[in-house]
Structures are given as C-alpha cells and as structure tokens.
C-alpha atoms as a PDB file:
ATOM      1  CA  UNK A   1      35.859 -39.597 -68.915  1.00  0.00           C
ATOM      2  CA  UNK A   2      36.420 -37.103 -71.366  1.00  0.00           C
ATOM      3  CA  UNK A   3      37.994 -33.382 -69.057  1.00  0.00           C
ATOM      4  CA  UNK A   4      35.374 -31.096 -70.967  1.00  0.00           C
ATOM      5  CA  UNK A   5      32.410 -33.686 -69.957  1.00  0.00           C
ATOM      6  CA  UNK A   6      33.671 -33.424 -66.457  1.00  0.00           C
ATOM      7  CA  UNK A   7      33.847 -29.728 -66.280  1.00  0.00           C
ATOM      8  CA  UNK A   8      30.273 -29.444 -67.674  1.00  0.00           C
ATOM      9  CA  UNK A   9      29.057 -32.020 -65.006  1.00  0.00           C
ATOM     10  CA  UNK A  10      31.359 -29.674 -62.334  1.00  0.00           C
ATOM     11  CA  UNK A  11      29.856 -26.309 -63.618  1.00  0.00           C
ATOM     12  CA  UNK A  12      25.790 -28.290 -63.639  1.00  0.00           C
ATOM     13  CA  UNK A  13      26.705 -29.152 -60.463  1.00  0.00           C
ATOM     14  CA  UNK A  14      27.878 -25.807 -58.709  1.00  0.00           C
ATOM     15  CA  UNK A  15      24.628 -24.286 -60.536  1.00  0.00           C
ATOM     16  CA  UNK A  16      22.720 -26.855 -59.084  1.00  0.00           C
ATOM     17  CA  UNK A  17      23.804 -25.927 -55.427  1.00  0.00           C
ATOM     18  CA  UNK A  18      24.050 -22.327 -56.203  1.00  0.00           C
ATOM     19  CA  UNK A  19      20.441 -22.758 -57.145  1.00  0.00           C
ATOM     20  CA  UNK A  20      19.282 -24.724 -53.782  1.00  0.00           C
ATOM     21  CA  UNK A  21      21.627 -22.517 -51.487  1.00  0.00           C
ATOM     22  CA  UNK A  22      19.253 -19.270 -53.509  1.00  0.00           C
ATOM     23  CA  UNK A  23      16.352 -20.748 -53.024  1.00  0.00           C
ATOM     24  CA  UNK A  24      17.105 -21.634 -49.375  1.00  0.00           C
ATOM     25  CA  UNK A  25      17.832 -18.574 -48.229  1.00  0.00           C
ATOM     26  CA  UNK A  26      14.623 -16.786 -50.163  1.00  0.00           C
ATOM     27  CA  UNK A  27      12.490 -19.085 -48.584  1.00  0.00           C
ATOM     28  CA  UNK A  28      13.968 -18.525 -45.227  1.00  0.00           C
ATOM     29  CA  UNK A  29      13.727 -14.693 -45.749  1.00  0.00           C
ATOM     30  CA  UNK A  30      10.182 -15.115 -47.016  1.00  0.00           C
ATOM     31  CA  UNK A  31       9.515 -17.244 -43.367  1.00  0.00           C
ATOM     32  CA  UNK A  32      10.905 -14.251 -41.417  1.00  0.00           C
ATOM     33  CA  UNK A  33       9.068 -11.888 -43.009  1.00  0.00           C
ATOM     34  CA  UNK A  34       5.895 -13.887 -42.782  1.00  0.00           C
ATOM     35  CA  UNK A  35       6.483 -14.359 -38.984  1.00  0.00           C
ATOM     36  CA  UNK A  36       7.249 -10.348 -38.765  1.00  0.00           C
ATOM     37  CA  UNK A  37       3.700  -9.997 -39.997  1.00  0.00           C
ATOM     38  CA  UNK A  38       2.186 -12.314 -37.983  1.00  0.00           C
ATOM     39  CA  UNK A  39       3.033 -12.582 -34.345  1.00  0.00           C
ATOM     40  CA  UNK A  40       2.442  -9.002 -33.693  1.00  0.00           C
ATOM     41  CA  UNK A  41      -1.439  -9.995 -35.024  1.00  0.00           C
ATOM     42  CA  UNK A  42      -1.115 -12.905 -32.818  1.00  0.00           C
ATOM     43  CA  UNK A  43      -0.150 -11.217 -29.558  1.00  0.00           C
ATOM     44  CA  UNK A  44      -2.601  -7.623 -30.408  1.00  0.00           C
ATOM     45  CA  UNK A  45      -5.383 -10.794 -30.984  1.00  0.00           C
ATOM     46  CA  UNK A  46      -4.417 -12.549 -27.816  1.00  0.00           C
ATOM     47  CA  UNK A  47      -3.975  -8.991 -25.555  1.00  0.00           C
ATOM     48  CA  UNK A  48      -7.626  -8.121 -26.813  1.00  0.00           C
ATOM     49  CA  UNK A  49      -8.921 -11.043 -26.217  1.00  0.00           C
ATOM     50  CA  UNK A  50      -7.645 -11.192 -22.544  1.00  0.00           C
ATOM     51  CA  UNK A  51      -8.878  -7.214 -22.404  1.00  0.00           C
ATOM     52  CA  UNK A  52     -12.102  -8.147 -23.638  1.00  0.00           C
ATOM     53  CA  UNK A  53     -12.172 -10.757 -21.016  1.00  0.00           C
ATOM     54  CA  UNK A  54     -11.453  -9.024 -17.896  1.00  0.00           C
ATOM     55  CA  UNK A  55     -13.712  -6.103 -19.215  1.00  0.00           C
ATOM     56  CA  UNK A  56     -16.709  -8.508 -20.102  1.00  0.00           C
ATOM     57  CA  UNK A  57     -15.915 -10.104 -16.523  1.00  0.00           C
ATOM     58  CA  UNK A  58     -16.356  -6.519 -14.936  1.00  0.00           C
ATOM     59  CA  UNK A  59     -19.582  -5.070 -16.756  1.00  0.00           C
ATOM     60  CA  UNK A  60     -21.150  -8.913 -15.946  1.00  0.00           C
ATOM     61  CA  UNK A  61     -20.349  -8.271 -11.907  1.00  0.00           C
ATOM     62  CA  UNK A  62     -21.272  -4.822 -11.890  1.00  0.00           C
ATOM     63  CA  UNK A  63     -24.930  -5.532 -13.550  1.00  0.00           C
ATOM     64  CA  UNK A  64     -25.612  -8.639 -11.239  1.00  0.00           C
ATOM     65  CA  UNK A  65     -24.425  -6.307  -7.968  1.00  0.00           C
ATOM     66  CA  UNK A  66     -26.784  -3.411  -9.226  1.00  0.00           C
ATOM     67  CA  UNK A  67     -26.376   0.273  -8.846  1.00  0.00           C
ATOM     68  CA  UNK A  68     -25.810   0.060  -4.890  1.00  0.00           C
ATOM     69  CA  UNK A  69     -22.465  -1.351  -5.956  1.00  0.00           C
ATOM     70  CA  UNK A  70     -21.169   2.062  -7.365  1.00  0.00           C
ATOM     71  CA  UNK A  71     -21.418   3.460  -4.023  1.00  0.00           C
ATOM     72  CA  UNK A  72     -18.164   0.617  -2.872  1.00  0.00           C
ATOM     73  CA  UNK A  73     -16.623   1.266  -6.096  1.00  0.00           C
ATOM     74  CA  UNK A  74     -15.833   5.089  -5.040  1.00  0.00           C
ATOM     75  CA  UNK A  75     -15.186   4.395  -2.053  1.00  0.00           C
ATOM     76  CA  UNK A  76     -12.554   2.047  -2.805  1.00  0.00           C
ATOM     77  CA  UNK A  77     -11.127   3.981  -6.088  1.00  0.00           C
ATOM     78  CA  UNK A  78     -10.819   6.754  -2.917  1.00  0.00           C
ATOM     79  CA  UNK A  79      -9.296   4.458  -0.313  1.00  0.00           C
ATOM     80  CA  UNK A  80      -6.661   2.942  -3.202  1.00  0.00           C
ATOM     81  CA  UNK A  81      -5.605   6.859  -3.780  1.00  0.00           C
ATOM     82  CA  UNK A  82      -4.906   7.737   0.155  1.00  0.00           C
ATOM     83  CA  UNK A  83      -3.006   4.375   0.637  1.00  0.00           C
ATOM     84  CA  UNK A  84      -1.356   5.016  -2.611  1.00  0.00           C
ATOM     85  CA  UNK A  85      -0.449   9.008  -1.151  1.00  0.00           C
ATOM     86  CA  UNK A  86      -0.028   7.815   2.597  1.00  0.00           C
ATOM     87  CA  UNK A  87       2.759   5.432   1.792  1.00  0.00           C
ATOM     88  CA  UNK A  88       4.836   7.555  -0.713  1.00  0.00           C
ATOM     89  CA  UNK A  89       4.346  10.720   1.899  1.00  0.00           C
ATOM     90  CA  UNK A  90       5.038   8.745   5.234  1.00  0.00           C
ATOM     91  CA  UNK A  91       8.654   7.317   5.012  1.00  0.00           C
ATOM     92  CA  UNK A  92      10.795   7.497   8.082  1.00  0.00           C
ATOM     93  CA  UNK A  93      13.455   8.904   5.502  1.00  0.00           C
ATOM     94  CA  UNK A  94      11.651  12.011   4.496  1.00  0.00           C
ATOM     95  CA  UNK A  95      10.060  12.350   7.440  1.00  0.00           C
ATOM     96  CA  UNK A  96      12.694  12.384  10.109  1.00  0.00           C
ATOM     97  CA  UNK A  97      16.645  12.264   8.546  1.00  0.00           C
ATOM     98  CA  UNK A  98      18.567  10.347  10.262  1.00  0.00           C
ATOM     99  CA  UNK A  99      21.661  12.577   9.826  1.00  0.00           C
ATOM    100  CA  UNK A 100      19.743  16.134   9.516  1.00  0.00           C
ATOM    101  CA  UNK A 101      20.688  16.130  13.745  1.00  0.00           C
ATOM    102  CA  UNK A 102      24.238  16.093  13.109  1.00  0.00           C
ATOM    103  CA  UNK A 103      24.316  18.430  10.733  1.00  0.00           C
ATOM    104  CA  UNK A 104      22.148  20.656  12.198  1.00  0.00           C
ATOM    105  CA  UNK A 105      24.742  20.736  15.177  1.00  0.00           C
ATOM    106  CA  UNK A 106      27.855  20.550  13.236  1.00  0.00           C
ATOM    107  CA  UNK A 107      26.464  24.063  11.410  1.00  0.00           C
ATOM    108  CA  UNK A 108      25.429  25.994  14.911  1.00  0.00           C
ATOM    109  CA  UNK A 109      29.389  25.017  15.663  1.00  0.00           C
ATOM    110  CA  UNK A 110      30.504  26.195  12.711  1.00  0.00           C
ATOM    111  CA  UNK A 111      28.296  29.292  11.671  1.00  0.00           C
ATOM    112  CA  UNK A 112      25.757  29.848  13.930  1.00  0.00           C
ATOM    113  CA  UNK A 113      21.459  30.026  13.266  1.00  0.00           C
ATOM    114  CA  UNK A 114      20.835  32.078  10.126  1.00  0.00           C
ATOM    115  CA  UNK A 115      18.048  33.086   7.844  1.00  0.00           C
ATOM    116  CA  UNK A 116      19.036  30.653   5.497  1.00  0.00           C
ATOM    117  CA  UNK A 117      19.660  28.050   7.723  1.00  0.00           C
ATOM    118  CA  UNK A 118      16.299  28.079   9.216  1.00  0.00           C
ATOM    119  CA  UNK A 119      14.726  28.591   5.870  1.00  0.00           C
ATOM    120  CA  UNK A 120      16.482  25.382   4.791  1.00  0.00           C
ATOM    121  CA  UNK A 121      14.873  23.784   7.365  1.00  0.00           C
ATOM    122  CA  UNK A 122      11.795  24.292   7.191  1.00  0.00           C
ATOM    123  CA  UNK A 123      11.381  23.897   3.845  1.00  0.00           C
ATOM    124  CA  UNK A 124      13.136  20.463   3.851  1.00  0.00           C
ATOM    125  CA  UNK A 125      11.226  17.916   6.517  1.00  0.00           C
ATOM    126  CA  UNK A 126       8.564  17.718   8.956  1.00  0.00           C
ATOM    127  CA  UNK A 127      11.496  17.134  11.820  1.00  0.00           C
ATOM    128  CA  UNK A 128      13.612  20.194   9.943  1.00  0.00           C
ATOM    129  CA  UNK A 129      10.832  22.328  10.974  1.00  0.00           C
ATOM    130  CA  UNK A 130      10.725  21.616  14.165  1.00  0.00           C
ATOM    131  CA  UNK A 131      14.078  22.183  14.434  1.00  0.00           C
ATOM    132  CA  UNK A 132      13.576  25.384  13.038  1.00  0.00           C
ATOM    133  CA  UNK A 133      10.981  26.375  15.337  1.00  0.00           C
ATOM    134  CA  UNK A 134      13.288  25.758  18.500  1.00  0.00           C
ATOM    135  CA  UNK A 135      16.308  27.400  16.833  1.00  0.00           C
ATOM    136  CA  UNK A 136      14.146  30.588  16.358  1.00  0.00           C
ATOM    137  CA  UNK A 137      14.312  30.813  20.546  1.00  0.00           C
ATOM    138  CA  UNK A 138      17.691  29.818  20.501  1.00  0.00           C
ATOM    139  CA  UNK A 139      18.889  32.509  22.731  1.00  0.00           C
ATOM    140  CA  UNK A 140      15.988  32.477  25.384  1.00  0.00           C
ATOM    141  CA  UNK A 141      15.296  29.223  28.224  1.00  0.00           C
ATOM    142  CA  UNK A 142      15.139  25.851  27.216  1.00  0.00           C
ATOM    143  CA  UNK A 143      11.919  25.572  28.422  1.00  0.00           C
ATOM    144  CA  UNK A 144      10.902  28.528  25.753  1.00  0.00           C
ATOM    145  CA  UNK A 145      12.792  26.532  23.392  1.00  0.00           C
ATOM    146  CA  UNK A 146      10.509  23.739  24.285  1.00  0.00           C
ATOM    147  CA  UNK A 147       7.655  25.219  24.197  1.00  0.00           C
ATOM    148  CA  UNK A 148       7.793  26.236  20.345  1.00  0.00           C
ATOM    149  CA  UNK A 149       9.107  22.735  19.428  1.00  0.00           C
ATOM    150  CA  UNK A 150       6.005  21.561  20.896  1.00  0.00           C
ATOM    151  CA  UNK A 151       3.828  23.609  19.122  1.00  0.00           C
ATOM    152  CA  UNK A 152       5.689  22.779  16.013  1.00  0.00           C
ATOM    153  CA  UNK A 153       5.526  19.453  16.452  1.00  0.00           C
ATOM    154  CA  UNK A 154       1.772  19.445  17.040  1.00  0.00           C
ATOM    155  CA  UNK A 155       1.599  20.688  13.520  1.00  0.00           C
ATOM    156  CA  UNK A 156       3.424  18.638  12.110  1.00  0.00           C
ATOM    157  CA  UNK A 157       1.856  15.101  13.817  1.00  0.00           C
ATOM    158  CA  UNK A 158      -1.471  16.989  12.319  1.00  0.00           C
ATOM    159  CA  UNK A 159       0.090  17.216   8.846  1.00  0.00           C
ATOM    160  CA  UNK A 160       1.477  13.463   9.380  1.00  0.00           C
ATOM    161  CA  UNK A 161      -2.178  12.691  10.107  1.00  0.00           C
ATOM    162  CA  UNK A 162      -4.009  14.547   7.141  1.00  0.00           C
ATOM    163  CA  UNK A 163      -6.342  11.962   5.084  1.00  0.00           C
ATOM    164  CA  UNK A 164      -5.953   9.115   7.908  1.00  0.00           C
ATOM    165  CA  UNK A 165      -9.376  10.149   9.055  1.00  0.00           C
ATOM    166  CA  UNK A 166     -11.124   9.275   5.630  1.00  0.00           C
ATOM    167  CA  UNK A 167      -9.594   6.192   5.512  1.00  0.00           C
ATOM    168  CA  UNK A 168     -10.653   5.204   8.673  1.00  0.00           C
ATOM    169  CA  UNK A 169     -14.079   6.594   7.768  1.00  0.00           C
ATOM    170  CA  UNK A 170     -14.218   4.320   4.603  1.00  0.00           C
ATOM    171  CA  UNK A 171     -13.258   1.634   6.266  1.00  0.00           C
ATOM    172  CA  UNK A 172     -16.205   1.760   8.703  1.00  0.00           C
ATOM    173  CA  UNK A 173     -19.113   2.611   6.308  1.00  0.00           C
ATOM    174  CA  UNK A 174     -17.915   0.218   3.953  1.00  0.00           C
ATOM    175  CA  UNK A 175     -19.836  -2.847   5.824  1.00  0.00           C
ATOM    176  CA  UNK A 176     -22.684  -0.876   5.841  1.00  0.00           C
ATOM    177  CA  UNK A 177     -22.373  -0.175   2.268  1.00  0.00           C
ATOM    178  CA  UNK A 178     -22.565  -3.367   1.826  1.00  0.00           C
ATOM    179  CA  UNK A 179     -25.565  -3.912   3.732  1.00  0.00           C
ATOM    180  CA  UNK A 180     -27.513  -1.241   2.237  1.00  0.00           C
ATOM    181  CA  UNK A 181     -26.889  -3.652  -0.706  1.00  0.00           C
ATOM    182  CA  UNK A 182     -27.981  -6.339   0.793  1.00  0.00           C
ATOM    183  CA  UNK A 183     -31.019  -4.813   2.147  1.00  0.00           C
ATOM    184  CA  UNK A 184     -31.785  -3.672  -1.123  1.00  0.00           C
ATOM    185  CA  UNK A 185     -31.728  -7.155  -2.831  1.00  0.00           C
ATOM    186  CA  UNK A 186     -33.457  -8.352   0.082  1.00  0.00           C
ATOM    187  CA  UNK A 187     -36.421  -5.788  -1.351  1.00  0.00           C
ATOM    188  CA  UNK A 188     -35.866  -6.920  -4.883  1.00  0.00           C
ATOM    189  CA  UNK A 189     -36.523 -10.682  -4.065  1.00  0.00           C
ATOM    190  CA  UNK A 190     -39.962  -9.674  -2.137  1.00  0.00           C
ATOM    191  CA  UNK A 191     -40.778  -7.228  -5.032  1.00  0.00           C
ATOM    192  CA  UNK A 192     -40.161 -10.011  -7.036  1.00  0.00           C
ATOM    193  CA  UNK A 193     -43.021 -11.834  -5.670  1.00  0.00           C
ATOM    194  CA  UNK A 194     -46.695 -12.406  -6.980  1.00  0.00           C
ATOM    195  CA  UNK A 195     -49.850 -14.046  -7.447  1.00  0.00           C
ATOM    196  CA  UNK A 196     -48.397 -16.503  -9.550  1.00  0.00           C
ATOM    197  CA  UNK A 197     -45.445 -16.910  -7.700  1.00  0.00           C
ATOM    198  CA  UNK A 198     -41.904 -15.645  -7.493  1.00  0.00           C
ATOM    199  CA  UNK A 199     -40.504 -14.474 -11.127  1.00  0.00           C
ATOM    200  CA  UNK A 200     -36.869 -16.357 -11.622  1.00  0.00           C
ATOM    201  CA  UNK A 201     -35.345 -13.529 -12.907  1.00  0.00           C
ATOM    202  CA  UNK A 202     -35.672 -11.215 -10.681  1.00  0.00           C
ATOM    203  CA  UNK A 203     -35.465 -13.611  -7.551  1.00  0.00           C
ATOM    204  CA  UNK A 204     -32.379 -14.076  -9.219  1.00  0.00           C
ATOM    205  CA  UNK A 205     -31.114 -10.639 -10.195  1.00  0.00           C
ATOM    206  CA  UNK A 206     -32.250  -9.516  -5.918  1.00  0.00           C
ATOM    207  CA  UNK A 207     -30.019 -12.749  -4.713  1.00  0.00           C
ATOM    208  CA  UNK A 208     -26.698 -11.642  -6.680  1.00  0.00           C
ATOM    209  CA  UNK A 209     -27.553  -7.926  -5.670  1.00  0.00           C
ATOM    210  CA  UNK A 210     -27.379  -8.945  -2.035  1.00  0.00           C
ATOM    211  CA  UNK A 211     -24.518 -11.386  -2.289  1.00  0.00           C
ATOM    212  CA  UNK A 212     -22.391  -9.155  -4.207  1.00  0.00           C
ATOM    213  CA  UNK A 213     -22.861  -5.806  -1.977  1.00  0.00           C
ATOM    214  CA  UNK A 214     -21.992  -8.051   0.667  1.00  0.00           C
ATOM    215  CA  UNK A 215     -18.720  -9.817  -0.642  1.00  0.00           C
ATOM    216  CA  UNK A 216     -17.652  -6.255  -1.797  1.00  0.00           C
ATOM    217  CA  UNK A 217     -17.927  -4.418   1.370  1.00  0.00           C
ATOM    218  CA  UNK A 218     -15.714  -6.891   3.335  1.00  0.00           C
ATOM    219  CA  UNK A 219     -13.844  -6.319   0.367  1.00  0.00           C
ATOM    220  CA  UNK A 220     -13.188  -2.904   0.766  1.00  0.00           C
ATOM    221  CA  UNK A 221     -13.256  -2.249   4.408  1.00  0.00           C
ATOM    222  CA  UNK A 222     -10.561  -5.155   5.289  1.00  0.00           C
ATOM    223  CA  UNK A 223      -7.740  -3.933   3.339  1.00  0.00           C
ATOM    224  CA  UNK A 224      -8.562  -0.278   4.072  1.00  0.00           C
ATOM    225  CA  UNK A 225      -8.675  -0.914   7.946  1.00  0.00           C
ATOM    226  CA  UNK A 226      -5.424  -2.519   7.314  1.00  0.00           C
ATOM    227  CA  UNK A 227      -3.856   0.259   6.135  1.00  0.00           C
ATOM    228  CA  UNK A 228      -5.250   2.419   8.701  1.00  0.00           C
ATOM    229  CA  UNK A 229      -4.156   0.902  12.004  1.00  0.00           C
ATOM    230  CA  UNK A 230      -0.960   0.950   9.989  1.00  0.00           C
ATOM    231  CA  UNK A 231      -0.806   4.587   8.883  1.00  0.00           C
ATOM    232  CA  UNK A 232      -1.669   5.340  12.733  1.00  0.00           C
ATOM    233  CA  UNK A 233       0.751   3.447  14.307  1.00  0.00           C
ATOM    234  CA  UNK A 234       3.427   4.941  11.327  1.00  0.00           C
ATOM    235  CA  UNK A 235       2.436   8.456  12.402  1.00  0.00           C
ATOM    236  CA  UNK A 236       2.675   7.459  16.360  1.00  0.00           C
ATOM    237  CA  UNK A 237       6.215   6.233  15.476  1.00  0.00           C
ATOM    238  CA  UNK A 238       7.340   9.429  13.473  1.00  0.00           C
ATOM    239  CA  UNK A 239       5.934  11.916  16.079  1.00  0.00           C
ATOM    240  CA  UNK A 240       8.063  10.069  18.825  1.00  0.00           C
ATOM    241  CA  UNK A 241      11.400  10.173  16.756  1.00  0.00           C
ATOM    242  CA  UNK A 242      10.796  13.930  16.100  1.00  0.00           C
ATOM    243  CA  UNK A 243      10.391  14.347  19.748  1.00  0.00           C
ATOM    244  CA  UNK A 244      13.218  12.552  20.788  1.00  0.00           C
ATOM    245  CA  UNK A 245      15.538  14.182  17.932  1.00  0.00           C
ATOM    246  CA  UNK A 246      14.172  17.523  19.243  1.00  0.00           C
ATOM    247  CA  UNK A 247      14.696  17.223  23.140  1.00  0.00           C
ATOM    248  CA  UNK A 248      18.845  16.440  21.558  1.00  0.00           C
ATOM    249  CA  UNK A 249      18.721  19.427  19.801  1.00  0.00           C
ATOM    250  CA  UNK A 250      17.771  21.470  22.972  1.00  0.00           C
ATOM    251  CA  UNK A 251      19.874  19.717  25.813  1.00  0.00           C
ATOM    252  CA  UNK A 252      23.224  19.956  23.177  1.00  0.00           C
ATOM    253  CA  UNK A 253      22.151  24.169  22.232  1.00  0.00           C
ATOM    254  CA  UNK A 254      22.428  24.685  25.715  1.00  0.00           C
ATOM    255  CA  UNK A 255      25.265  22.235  26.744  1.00  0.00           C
ATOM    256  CA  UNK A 256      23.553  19.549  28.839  1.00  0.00           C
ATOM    257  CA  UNK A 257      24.455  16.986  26.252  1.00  0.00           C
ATOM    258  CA  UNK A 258      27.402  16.810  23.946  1.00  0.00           C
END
C-alpha cells in the first residue's frame, strides 16, 4: 500500500472516531439535561398527586361524618397540642436535676445562700425553687424550713399539673361526642323516611354520619386517656423526687445527714 494512502485512511479514521466520541458525549449531555428537566416534573406530579389524594380522602370523610364531626376534630387538634406541650415540659431532666443537689450543697460550703444564688434557683427548675424556698429559712428550725418547701412544692406539683385537667376532660366527652353523632344520624335516617319509603341517599348519608361520629370518638378519647393516666402518673413521680431531694437538702443544712 502506497504510505500517503495509508495516512489518508489513518487521518479518515481518527475523524471518524473523533466524530462518534463528539457525538457520544452530546447525546449523553443532551440525556442529562433532558432528565434534569424531567424528574423534578415527575416527582412535583407524583407529590401532588399523593397531596391531592390524602386531601380528596379527607374532604370525602368529613362530608359523609357531617358537621357533628367538627366538634372531634377540635377536640383532638386540642388534645394533639397538650400532649405535644406536656411531653416537651415534663422531663425528669428539667424538672428535677439530678446533680442541681450537689451543687446546691457544694455552694452553701463554699459561699454561703445569696441573692444570686437563690435567684438562680428559682429561675432554673421546678425542684431549684423549692430549694430556694427552704434556703430562704435557712437560719430558722427545720421544721420552718419544711414548712416553706412544702408550700413550694405544692406550687410547683400545681404547675406540673397545669393542662392535665383538659386532657382528661377531652378524653371523657369525646365518647359522647361521638354519640351526639350518632344520635344525630340516627335522626337523619328517620327524617329520611316517607310515604313512599325511605330515600337511599339520605338513609345513606344518616348511616355514615352515625358510623363515623362513632369510630372517631373512640378515636380520640383512647389515645388522649392514654396520655393522661400517663401525664398523672409522670407528675406523681416528679413531685416525689422533689420531695425526697428536698427533705436532703434540709437534714444536710442542718447536719443530720452528710
């Protein structure tokens, strides 16, 4: 073969594959930029539809159950929010330190009660200001000193307490709630009937009315007394730790306990 007819079939062939390797990478970077464009259509299409869903699934439950049904929705929007506040507010942690003893005593040692310390106190816990209330009668009886940690710890078992009482209440009326519900259907299916006979519709529309009110009460009032008997026995707990931490406090201030 002739050298310049192989270096013009060597120089086709690097164009050649110059050419393909081009055109593979445009197309690939024409791919990617097509699938940039549409998965984020894809997944928005699929989230709506799914939002769509659950909402259509909602407005469809809420019709059949009728307007008693409102009454158990604010009832359990309101028992969701007290849970919700009960269980960040009552933690043993924040509640009653486990080390704030310690230090308490390791700073009467050191320092002494002041101002500060007491302001400290009871600005920090539930248990700090019970402590604070017995170091305020530091230098009279212990049972003076007792006395005012009592008083502050009734206070403070109230505060522990505060929005257990609606919860409890919810989860008592809820079952009747859902009765009134029922009842109401009930009314709708007689209403419903006539000369003629029952209408479908509305026999209908009274059954889900009653069914739902029903289902929806239980629904409510279970987790709700639940989280009530918990809350209670929580608050039982805390109010017994406090007491024990402050009967320490008292017997080491004036040396019956080291």
């Amino acid at each position: 073969m002739h050298p310049k007819e192989s270096s013009t079939k060597l120089s086709t062939v690097f164009v050649h594959n110059k050419t393909n390797r081009f055109c593979v990478y445009r197309l690939a970077s024409l791919m990617r930029v097509r699938l940039a464009q549409t998965q984020p259509n894809q997944y928005s299409a699929a989230f709506g539809f799914k939002h769509n869903f659950w909402r259509r699934c909602v407005f469809t439950i809420v019709e059949a159950a009728g307007w008693p049904i409102w009454l158990l929705i604010i009832a359990s929007l309101i028992a969701v929010t007290l849970i919700t506040e009960r269980a960040i507010f009552l933690r043993s942690k924040k509640i009653a330190p486990p080390a704030l003893l310690d230090e308490v005593v390791k700073e009467l040692k050191q320092r002494g009660v002041s101002p500060q310390m007491l302001t400290r106190l009871s600005d920090g816990s539930p248990l700090g200001k019970v402590f604070a209330a017995g170091l305020k009668n530091i230098k009279n009886s212990p049972e003076v000193m007792k006395d005012s940690i009592e008083e502050a710890g009734r206070g403070a078992s109230h505060s522990l307490e505060r929005f257990l009482t609606t919860l409890g209440t919810i989860a008592s009326i809820s079952p009747l709630l859902g009765l009134f519900g029922t009842v109401i259907g009930m009314i709708e299916i007689f209403g419903s009937q006539n000369a003629g006979g029952a209408a479908p519709a509305e026999l209908a529309h009274g059954i889900s009315v009653a069914l739902y009110n029903t289902a929806f009460g239980l629904i409510v009032a279970v987790p709700s007394m639940i989280a009530y008997r918990h809350f209670r026995a929580q608050v039982n707990s805390l109010t017994i730790e406090m007491e024990e931490q402050a009967i320490k406090l008292v017997e080491i201030v004036h040396g019956e306990r080291k």
